[in-house]
Protein backbone atom coordinates (compact mmCIF):
# COMPACT_ATOMS: atom_id res chain seq x y z
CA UNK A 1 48.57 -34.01 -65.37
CA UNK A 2 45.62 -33.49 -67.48
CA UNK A 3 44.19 -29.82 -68.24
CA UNK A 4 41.18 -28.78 -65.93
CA UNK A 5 38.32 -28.55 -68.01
CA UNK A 6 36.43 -25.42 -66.46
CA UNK A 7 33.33 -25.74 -68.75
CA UNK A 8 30.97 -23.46 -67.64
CA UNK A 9 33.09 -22.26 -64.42
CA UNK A 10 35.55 -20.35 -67.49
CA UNK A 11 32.59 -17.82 -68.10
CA UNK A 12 31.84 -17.32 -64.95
CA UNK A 13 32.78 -13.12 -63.64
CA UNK A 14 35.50 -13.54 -60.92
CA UNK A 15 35.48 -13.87 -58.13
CA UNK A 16 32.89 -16.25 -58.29
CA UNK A 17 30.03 -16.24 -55.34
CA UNK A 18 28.00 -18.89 -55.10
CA UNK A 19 25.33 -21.19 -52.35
CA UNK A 20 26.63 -23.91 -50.86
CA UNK A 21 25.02 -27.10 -50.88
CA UNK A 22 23.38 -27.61 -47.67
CA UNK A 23 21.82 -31.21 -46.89
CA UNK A 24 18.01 -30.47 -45.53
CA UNK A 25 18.62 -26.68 -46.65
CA UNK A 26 18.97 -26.03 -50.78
CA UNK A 27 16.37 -27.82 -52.28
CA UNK A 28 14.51 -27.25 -55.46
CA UNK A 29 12.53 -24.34 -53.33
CA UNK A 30 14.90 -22.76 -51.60
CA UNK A 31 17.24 -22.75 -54.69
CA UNK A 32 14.45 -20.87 -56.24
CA UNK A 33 14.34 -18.54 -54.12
CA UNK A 34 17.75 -17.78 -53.54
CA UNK A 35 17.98 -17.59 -57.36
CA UNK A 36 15.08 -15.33 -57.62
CA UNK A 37 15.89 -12.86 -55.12
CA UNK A 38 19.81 -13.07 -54.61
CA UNK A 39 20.88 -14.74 -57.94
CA UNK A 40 24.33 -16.39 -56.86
CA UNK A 41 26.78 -17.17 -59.58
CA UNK A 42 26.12 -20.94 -59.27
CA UNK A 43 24.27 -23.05 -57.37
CA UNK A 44 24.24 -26.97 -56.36
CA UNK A 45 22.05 -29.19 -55.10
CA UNK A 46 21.46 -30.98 -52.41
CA UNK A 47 24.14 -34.55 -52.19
CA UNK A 48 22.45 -37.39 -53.57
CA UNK A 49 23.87 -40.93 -52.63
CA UNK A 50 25.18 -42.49 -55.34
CA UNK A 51 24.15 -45.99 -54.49
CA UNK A 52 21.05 -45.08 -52.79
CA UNK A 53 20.33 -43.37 -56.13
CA UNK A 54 19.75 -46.93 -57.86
CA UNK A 55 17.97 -48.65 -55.78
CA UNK A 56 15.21 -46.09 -54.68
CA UNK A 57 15.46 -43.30 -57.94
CA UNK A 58 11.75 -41.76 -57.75
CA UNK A 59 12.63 -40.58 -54.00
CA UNK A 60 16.18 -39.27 -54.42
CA UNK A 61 15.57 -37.55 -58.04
CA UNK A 62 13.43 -35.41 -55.68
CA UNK A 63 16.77 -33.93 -55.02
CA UNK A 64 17.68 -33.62 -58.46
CA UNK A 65 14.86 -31.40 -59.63
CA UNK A 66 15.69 -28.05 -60.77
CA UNK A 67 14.87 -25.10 -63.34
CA UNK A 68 16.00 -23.09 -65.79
CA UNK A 69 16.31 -19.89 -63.54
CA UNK A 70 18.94 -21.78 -61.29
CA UNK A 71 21.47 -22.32 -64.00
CA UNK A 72 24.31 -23.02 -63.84
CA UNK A 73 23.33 -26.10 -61.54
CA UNK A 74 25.83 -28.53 -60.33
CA UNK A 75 24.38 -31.83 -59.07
CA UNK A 76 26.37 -32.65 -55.70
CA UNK A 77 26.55 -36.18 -55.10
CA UNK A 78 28.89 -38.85 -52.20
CA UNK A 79 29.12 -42.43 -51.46
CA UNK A 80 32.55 -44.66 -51.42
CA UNK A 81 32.44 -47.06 -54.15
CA UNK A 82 34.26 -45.83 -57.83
CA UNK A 83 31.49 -47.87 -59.50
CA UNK A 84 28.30 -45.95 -57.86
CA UNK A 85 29.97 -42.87 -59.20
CA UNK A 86 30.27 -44.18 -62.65
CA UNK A 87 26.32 -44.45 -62.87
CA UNK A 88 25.48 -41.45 -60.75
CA UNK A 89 27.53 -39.29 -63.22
CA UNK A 90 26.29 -40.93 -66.46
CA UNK A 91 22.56 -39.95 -64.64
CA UNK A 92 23.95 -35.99 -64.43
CA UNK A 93 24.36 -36.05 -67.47
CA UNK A 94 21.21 -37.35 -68.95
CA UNK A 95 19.62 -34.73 -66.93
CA UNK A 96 21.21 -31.92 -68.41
CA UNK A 97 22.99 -30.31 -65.41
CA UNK A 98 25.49 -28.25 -65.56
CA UNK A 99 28.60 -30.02 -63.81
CA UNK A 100 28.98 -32.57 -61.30
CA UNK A 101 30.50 -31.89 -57.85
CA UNK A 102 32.17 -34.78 -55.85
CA UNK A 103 31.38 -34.53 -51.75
CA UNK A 104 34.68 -35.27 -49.68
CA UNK A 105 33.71 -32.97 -47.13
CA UNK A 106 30.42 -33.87 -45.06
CA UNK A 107 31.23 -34.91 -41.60
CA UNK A 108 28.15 -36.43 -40.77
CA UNK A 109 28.53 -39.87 -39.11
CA UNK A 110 25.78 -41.30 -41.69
CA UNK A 111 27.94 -40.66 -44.39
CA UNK A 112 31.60 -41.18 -42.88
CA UNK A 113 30.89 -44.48 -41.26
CA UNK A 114 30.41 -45.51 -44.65
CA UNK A 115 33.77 -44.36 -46.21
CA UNK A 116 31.70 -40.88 -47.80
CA UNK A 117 32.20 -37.50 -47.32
CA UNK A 118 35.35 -36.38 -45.33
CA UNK A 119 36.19 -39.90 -44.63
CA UNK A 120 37.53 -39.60 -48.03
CA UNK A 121 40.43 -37.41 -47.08
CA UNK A 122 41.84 -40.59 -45.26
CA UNK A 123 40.99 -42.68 -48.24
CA UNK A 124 43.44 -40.89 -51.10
CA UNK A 125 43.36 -43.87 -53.50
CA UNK A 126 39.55 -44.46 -53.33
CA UNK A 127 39.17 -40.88 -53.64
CA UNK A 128 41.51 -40.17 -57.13
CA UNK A 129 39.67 -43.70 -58.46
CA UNK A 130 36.05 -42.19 -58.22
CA UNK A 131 37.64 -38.99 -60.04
CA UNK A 132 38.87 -40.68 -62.65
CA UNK A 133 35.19 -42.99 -62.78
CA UNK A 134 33.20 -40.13 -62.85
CA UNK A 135 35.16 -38.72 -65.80
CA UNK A 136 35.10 -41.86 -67.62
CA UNK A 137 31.46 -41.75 -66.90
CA UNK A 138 30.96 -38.70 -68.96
CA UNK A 139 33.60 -39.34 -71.34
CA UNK A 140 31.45 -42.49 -72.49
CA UNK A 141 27.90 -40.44 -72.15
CA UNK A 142 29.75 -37.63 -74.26
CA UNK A 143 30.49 -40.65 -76.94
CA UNK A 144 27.50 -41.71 -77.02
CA UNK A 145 26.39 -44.73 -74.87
CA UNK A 146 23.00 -44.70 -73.21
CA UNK A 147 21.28 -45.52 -70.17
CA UNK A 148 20.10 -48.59 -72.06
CA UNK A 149 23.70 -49.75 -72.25
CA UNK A 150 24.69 -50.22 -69.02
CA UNK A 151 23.88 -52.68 -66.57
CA UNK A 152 21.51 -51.34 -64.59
CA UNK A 153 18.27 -51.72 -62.88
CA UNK A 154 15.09 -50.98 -65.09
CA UNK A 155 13.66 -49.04 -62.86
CA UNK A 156 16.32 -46.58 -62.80
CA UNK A 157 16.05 -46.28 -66.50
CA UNK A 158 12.55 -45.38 -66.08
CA UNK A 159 12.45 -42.92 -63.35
CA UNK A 160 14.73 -41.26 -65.72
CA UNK A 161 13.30 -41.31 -68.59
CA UNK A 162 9.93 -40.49 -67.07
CA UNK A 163 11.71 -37.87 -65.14
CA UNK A 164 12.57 -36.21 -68.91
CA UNK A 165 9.14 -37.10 -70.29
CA UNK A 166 6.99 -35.34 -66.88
CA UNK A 167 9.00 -32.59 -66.10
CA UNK A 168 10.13 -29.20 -67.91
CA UNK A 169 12.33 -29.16 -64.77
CA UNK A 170 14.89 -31.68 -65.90
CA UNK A 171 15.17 -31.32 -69.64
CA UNK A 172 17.17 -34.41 -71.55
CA UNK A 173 20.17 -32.27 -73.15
CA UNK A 174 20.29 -31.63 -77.10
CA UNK A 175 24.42 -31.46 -76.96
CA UNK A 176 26.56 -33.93 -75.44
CA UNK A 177 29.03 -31.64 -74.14
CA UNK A 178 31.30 -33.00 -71.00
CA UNK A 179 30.11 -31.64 -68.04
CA UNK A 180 32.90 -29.89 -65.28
CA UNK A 181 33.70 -31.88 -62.32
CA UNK A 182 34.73 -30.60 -59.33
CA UNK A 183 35.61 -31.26 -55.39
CA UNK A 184 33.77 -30.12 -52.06
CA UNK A 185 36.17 -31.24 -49.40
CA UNK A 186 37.93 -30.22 -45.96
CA UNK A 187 41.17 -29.08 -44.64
CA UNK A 188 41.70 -32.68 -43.10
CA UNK A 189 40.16 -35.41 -40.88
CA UNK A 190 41.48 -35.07 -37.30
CA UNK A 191 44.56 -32.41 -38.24
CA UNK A 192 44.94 -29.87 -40.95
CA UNK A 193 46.56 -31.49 -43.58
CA UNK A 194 45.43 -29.60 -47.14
CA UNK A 195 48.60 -28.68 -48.49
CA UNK A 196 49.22 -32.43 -49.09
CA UNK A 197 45.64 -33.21 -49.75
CA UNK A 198 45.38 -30.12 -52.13
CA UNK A 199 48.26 -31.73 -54.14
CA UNK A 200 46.60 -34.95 -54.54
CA UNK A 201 42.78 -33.88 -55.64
CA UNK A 202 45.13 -31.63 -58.40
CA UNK A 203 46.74 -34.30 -60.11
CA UNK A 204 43.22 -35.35 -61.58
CA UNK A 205 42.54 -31.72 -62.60
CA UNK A 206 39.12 -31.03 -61.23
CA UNK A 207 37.34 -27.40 -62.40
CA UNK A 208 37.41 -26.48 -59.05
CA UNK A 209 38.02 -27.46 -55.24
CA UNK A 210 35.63 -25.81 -52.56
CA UNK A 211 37.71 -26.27 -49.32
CA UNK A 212 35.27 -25.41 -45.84
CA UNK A 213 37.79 -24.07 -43.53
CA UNK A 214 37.70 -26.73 -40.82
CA UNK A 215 38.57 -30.67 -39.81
CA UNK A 216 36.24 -33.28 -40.09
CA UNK A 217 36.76 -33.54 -36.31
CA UNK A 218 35.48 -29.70 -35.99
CA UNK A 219 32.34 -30.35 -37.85
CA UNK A 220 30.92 -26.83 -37.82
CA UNK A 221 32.68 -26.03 -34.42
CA UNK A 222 35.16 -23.39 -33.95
CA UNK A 223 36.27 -20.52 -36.37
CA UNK A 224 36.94 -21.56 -40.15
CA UNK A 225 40.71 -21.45 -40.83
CA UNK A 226 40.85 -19.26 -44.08
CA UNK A 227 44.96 -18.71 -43.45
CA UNK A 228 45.13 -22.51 -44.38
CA UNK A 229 42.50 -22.42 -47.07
CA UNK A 230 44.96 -19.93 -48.18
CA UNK A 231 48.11 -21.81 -48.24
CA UNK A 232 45.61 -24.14 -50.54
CA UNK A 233 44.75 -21.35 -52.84
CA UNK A 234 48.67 -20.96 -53.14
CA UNK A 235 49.43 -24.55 -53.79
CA UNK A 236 46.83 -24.61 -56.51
CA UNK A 237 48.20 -21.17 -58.77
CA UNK A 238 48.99 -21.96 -62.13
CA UNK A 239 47.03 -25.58 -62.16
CA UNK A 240 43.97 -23.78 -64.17
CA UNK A 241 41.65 -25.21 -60.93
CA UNK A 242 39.60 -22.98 -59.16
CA UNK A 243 40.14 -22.82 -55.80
CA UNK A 244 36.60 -21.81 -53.75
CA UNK A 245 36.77 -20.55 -50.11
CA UNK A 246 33.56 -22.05 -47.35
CA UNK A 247 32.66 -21.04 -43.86
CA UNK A 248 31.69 -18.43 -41.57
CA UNK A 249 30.84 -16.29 -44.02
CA UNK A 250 28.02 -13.72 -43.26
CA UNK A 251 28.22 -10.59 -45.21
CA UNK A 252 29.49 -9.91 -48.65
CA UNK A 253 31.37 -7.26 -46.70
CA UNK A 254 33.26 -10.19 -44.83
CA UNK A 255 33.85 -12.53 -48.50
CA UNK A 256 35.37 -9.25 -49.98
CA UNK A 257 37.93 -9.30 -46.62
CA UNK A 258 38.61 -12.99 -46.93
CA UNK A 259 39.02 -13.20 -50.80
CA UNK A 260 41.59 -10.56 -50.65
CA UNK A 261 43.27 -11.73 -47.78
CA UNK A 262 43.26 -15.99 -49.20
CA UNK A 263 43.81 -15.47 -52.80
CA UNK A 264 41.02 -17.78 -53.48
CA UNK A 265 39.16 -17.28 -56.53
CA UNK A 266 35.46 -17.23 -54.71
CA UNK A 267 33.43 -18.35 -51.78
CA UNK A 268 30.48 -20.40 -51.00
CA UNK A 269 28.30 -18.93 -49.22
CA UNK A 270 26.66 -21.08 -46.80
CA UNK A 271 24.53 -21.00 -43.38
CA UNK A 272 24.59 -17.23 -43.96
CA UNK A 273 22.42 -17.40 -47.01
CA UNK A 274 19.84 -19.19 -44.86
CA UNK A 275 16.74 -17.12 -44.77
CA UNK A 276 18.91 -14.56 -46.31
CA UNK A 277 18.70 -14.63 -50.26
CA UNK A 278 19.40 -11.34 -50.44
CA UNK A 279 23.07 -11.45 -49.40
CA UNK A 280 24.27 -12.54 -52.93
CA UNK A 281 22.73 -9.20 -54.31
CA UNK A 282 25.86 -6.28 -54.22
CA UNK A 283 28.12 -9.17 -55.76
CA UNK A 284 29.19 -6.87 -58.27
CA UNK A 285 30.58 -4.35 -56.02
CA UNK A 286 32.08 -6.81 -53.98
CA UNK A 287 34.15 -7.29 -57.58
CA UNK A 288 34.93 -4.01 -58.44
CA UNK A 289 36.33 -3.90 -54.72
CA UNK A 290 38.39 -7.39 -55.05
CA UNK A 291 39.14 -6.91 -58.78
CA UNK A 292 40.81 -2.49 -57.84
CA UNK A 293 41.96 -3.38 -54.59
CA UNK A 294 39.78 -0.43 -53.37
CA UNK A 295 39.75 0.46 -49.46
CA UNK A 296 35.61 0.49 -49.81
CA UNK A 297 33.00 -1.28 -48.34
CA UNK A 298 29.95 -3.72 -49.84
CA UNK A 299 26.98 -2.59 -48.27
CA UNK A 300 24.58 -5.01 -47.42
CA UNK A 301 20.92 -4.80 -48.68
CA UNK A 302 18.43 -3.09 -47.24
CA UNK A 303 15.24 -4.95 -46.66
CA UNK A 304 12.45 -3.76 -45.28
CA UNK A 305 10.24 -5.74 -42.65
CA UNK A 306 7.27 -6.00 -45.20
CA UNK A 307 9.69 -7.61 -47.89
CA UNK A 308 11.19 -9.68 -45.59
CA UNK A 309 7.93 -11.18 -45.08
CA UNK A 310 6.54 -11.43 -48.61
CA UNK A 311 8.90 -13.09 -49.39
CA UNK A 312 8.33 -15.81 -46.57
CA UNK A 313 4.71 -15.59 -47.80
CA UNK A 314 6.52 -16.72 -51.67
CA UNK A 315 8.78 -19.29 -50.24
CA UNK A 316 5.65 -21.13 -48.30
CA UNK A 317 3.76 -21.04 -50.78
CA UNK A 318 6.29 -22.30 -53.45
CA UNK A 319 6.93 -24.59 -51.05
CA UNK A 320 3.34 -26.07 -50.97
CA UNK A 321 2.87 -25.88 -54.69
CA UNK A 322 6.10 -28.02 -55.21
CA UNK A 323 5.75 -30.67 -52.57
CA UNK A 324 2.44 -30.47 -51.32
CA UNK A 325 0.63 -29.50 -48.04
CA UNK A 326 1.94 -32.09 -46.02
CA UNK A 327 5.37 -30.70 -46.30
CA UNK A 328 4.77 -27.48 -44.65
CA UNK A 329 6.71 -28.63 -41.64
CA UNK A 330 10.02 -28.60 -43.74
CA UNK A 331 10.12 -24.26 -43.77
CA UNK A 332 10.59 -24.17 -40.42
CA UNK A 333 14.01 -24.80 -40.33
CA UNK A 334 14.17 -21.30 -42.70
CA UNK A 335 11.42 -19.67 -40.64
CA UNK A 336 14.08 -19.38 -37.69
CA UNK A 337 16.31 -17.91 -39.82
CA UNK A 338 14.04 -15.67 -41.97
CA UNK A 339 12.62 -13.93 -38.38
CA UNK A 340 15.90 -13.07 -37.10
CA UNK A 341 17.77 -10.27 -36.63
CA UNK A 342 15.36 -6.85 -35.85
CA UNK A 343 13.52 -5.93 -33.10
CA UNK A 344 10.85 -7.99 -31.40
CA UNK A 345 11.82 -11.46 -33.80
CA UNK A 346 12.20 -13.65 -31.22
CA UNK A 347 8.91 -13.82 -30.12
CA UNK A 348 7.28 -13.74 -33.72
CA UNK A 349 10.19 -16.45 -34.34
CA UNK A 350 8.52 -18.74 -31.33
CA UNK A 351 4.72 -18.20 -32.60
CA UNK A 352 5.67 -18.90 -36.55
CA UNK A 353 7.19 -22.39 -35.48
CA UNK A 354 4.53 -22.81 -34.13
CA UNK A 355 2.06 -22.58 -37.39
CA UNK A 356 0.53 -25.73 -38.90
CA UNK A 357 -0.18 -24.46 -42.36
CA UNK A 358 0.74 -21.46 -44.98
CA UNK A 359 -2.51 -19.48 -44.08
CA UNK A 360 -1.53 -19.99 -40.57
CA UNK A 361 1.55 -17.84 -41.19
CA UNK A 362 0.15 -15.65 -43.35
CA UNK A 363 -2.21 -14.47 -40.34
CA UNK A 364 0.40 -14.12 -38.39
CA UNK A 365 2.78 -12.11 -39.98
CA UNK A 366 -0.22 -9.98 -41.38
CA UNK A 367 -1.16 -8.81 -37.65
CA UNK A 368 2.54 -7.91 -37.34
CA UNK A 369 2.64 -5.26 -40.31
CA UNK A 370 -1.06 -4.10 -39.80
């Protein structure tokens, strides 16, 4: 078994709290935000289809834009075929991310009908094969082949390389350094079976293996099962991977519990970061607590109601400037989460969904505070 090669993961304060990739969630603008006013320890993008990734490259790179502030980044990507991953990596790397993080945990039909995702768990052999591609991958970018060298489409070698040429956001990388790879997956498909599946992802030594606490039968039903993510985190002591707890998590009160209680070394902090940025902000007590086995709590934030809603105000209009007008629609899914939670929001909640445009909202929430 080879060593884990942590990369930037080694530097990284423990235990490590980060944002989950969310599909339709942690794009380039909400990442921003998140980064801006919560600053997790690491954050990922959106997953990218490796195939899809080739054959229409100006529409998916939009999920492979990000910025400085965000780093580290870690480019999430799925699909089913070794070969996809081999070309998906080598693009990672020419866009100067920070590590490259396998999905074998989605449980979307889309994607497991097509042998992605969690449909991987039942695939062992296709799973340790794209491992080993996507390290080849960057073991040959890190030596020095190029885009130009491989047999691809043209048009993927020029989204990329306009991609570098138009936008500060995706710098080409001075250093080839290896990039980190590392696992998003599930406790099983129909049963729990991670203590066998936590022995096979191991033997190709990924930095790290972010386990979500259910089946892919549960999808996001049910309670996550952090005894068996546990039983995981025990399994993988003394492999040098990082073992990274997911779901249910809504307080950095409730991570401290769960850390201490699993062993793992951090979370991923997922649908309870939506429309809450803030909750990645006492992180460092949370570590002092872990870290001294103190009997203390990790207060949340306080926000007020006016900051709550500048900072909507921010994320609309970020959200304009980066994709335009026509993609106001696309906050809505945060607005419902952002207008939650103190007195009176469901009714503010009903008439913000309800907006068309950013000045629309701005009204609205203006009359609230005047």
């Amino acid at each position: 078994m080879i060593k884990p090669y942590l990369g930037f993961w080694e530097r990284l304060a423990r235990p490590i709290v980060a944002l989950a990739p969310m599909d339709g969630i942690t794009d380039l603008v909400c990442r921003v935000i998140v980064a801006r006013h919560g600053r997790p320890d690491v954050l990922f993008t959106e997953f990218v289809h490796v195939q899809g990734l080739q054959y229409a490259p100006q529409r998916l790179f939009q999920s492979l834009d990000y910025t400085e502030l965000e780093r580290p980044i870690v480019a999430q990507v799925y699909g089913h075929r070794p070969e996809d991953f081999y070309i998906a990596a080598f693009i990672v790397c020419e866009l100067g991310f920070d590590g490259i993080d396998i999905n074998m945990g989605c449980p979307a039909k889309k994607v497991t009908r097509r042998h992605g995702g969690a449909q991987l768990i039942t695939l062992p052999e296709i799973a340790l094969e794209i491992i080993r591609t996507v390290r080849r991958a960057m073991g040959d970018w890190v030596g020095g082949k190029n885009l130009e060298d491989l047999n691809v489409r043209p048009k993927l070698i020029h989204a990329v390389r306009e991609g570098q040429r138009q936008h500060a956001l995706i710098p080409r990388p001075k250093d080839r350094r290896p990039l980190p790879y590392s696992v998003k997956t599930r406790l099983g498909y129909d049963t729990v079976t991670i203590e066998s599946w936590i022995k096979t992802l191991l033997t190709e030594s990924p930095a790290t293996i972010s386990i979500h606490g259910r089946t892919l039968k549960q999808m996001y039903k049910g309670q996550a099962d952090w005894e068996a993510i546990g039983q995981a985190a025990k399994i993988a002591q003394g492999s040098g991977t990082l073992i990274l707890g997911n779901g249910d998590i809504t307080s950095l009160q409730q991570a401290s519990d769960l850390i201490q209680k699993s062993g793992v070394d951090g979370v991923l902090v997922g649908r309870g970061a939506i429309g809450n940025p803030w909750i990645f902000q006492n992180k460092a007590i949370l570590r002092q607590v872990v870290n001294n086995h103190k009997n203390e709590d990790v207060p949340p934030p306080q926000i007020s109601l006016e900051e709550r809603f500048r900072l909507i105000m921010e994320h609309a209009r970020l959200l304009e400037e980066v994709r335009g007008p026509r993609q106001y629609n696309s906050i809505k899914k945060h607005l419902v989460h952002y207008l939650s939670h103190f007195p009176n929001a469901a009714p503010l909640r009903a008439q913000a969904v309800q907006t068309k445009n950013v000045e629309e909202l701005r009204t609205l929430l203006e009359r609230v505070v005047s």
